[in-house]
Protein backbone atom coordinates (compact mmCIF):
# COMPACT_ATOMS: atom_id res chain seq x y z
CA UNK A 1 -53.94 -57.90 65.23
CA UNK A 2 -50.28 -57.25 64.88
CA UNK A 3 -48.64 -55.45 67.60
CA UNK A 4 -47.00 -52.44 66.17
CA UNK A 5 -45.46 -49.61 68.20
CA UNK A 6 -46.78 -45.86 68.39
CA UNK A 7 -43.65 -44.85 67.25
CA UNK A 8 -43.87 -46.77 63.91
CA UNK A 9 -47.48 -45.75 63.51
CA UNK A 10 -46.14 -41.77 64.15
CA UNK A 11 -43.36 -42.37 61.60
CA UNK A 12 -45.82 -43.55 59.18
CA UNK A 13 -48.07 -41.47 59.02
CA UNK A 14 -45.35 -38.77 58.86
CA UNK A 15 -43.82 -40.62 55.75
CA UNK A 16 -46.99 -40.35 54.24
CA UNK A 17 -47.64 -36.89 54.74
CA UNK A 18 -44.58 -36.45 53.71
CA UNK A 19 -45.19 -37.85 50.32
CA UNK A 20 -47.98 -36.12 49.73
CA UNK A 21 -45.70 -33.02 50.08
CA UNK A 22 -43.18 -34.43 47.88
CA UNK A 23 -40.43 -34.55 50.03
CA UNK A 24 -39.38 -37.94 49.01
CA UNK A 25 -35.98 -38.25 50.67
CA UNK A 26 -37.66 -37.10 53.92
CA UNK A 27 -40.63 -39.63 53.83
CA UNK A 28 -38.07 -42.57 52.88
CA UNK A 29 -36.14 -41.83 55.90
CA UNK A 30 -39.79 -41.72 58.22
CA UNK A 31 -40.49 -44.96 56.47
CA UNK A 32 -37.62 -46.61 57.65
CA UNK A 33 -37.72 -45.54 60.97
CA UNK A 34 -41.34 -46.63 61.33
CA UNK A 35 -39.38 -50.71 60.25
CA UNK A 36 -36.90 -50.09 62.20
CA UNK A 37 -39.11 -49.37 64.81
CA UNK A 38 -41.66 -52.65 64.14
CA UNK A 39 -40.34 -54.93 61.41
CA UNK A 40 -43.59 -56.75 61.52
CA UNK A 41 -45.32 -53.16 60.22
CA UNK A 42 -45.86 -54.65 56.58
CA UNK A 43 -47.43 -51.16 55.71
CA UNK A 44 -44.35 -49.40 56.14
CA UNK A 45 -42.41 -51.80 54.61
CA UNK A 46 -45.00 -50.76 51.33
CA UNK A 47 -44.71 -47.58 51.98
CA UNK A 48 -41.05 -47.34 51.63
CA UNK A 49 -41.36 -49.77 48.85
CA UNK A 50 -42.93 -47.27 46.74
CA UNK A 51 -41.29 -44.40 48.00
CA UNK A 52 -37.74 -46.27 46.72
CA UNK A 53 -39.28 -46.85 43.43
CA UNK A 54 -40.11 -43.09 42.88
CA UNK A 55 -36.71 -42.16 43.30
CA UNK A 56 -35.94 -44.59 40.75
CA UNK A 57 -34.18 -47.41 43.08
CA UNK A 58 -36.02 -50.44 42.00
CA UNK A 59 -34.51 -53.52 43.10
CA UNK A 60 -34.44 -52.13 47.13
CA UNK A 61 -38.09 -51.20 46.41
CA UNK A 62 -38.88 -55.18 45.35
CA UNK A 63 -36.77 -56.06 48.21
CA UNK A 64 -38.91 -53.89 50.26
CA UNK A 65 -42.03 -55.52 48.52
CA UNK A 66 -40.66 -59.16 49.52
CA UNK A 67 -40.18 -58.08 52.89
CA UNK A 68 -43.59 -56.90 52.96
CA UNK A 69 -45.07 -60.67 51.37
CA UNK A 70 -42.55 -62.48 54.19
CA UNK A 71 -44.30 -60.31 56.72
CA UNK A 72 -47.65 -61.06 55.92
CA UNK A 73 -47.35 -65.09 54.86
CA UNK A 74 -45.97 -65.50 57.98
CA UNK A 75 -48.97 -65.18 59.46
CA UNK A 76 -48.89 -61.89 60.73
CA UNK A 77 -51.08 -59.52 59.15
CA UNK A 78 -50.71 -55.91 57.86
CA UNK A 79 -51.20 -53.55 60.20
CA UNK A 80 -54.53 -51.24 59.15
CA UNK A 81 -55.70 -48.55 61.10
CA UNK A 82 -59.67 -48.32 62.01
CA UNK A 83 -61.10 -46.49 59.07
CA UNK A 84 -62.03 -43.11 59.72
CA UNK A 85 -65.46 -42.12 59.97
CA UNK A 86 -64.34 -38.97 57.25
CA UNK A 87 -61.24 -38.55 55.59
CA UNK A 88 -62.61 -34.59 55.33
CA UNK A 89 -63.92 -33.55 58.68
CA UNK A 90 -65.89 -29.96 58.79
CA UNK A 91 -65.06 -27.27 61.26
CA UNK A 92 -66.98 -24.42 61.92
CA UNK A 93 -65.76 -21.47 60.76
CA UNK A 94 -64.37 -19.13 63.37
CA UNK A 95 -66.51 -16.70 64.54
CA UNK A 96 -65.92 -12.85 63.91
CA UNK A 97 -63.29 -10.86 65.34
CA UNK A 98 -64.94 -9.03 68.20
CA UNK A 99 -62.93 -5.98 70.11
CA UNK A 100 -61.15 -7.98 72.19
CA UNK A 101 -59.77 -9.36 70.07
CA UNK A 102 -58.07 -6.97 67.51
CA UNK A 103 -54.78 -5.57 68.71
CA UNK A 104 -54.36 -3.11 70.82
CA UNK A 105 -53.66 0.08 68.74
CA UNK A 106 -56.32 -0.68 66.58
CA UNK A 107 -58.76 -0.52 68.59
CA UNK A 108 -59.97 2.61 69.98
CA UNK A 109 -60.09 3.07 74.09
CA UNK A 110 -61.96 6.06 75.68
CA UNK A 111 -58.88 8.40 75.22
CA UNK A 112 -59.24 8.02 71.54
CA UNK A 113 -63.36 9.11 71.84
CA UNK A 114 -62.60 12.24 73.96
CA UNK A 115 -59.59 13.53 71.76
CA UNK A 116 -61.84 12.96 68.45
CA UNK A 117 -64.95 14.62 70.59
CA UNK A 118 -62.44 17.80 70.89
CA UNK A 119 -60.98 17.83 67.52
CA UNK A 120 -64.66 17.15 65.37
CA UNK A 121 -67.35 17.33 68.35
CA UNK A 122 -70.04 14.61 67.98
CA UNK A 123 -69.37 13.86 64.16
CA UNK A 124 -65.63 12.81 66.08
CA UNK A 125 -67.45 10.46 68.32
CA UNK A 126 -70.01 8.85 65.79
CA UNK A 127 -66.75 8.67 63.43
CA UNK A 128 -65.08 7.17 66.29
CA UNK A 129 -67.79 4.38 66.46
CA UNK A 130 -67.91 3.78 63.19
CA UNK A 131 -64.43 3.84 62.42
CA UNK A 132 -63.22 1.73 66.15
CA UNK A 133 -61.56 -0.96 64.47
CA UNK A 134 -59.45 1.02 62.36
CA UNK A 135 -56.85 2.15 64.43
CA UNK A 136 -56.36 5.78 64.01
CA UNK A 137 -58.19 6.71 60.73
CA UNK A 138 -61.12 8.18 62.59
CA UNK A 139 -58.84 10.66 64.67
CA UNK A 140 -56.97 11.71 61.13
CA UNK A 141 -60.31 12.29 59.77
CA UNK A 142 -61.56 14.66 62.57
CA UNK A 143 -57.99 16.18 62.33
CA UNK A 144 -59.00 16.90 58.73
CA UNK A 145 -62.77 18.60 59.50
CA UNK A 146 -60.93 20.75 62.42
CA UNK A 147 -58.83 21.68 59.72
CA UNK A 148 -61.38 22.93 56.93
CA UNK A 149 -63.19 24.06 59.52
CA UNK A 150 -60.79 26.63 60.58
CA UNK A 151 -59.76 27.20 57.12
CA UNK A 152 -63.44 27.75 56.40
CA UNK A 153 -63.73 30.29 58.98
CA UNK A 154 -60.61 32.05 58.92
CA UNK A 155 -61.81 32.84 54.96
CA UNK A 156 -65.00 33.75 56.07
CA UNK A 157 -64.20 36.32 58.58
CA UNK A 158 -65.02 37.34 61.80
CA UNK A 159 -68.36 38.97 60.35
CA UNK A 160 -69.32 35.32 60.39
CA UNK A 161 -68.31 34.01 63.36
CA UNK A 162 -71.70 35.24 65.13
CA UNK A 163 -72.94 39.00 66.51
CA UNK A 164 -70.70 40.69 69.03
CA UNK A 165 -68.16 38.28 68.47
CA UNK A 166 -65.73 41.30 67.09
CA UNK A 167 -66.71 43.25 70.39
CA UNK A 168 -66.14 40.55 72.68
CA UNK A 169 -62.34 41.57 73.03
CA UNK A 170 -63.18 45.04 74.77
């Protein structure tokens, strides 16, 4: 097996990345690092080949193409890597965000509980629950019930605020 260096191997495989992103001028220049870097590589020497001809530079792309022949008849083989058991290779798809994990305003601490449990009473802390990965929406909506609440009973009147409730004062 020809002896190529990491470094042309790295520079390759960038060039060819590269390509598939389309940055042409980019991979050309990774292709010729990877011969500068093993002149032997006869896969870079293809790769940059083709790369050359699809930015319309023929005759240094059948240069390149030559070089690539020379390489090869001269006994020394093209470098190919080991194939790879999958080109695609499945991941597991990340688990759910758990409370840890969110950031820290949205999330709501114990502080958040007892204010909501003073503005809505337990309706605050079963919103609160609910509503604990949504940073403050479950304190504005308690904010909101104390609000019609107190609306509600200021339009009522104190008739309905319970017995001896007027006489409570004296």
């Amino acid at each position: 097996m020809l002896n190529v260096s990491q470094r042309a191997l790295d520079l390759n495989d960038k060039g060819e990345r590269l390509v598939g992103e389309g940055k042409l001028d980019e991979a050309l220049a990774a292709f010729s690092g990877a011969v500068l870097a093993s002149p032997g590589y006869a896969r870079a020497w293809l790769n940059r080949a083709e790369v050359l001809e699809r930015l319309g530079r023929v005759s240094e792309a059948e240069a390149d193409r030559e070089a690539a022949r020379s390489v090869t008849a001269s006994g020394l083989r093209p470098f190919q890597p080991a194939p790879q058991a999958a080109a695609y290779q499945w991941t597991a798809p990340a688990p759910p965000r758990t409370r840890y994990e969110y950031e820290r305003d949205d999330v709501a601490g114990p502080g958040r509980y007892i204010l909501n449990f003073f503005l809505a009473g337990f309706v605050g802390l079963v919103l609160t629950f609910i509503l604990r990965n949504h940073g403050w929406l479950a304190t504005w909506i308690c904010l909101g019930l104390l609000v019609i609440s107190v609306a509600i009973l200021a339009a009522t009147g104190p008739e309905a605020w319970g017995p001896g409730f007027e006489n409570s004062s004296r």
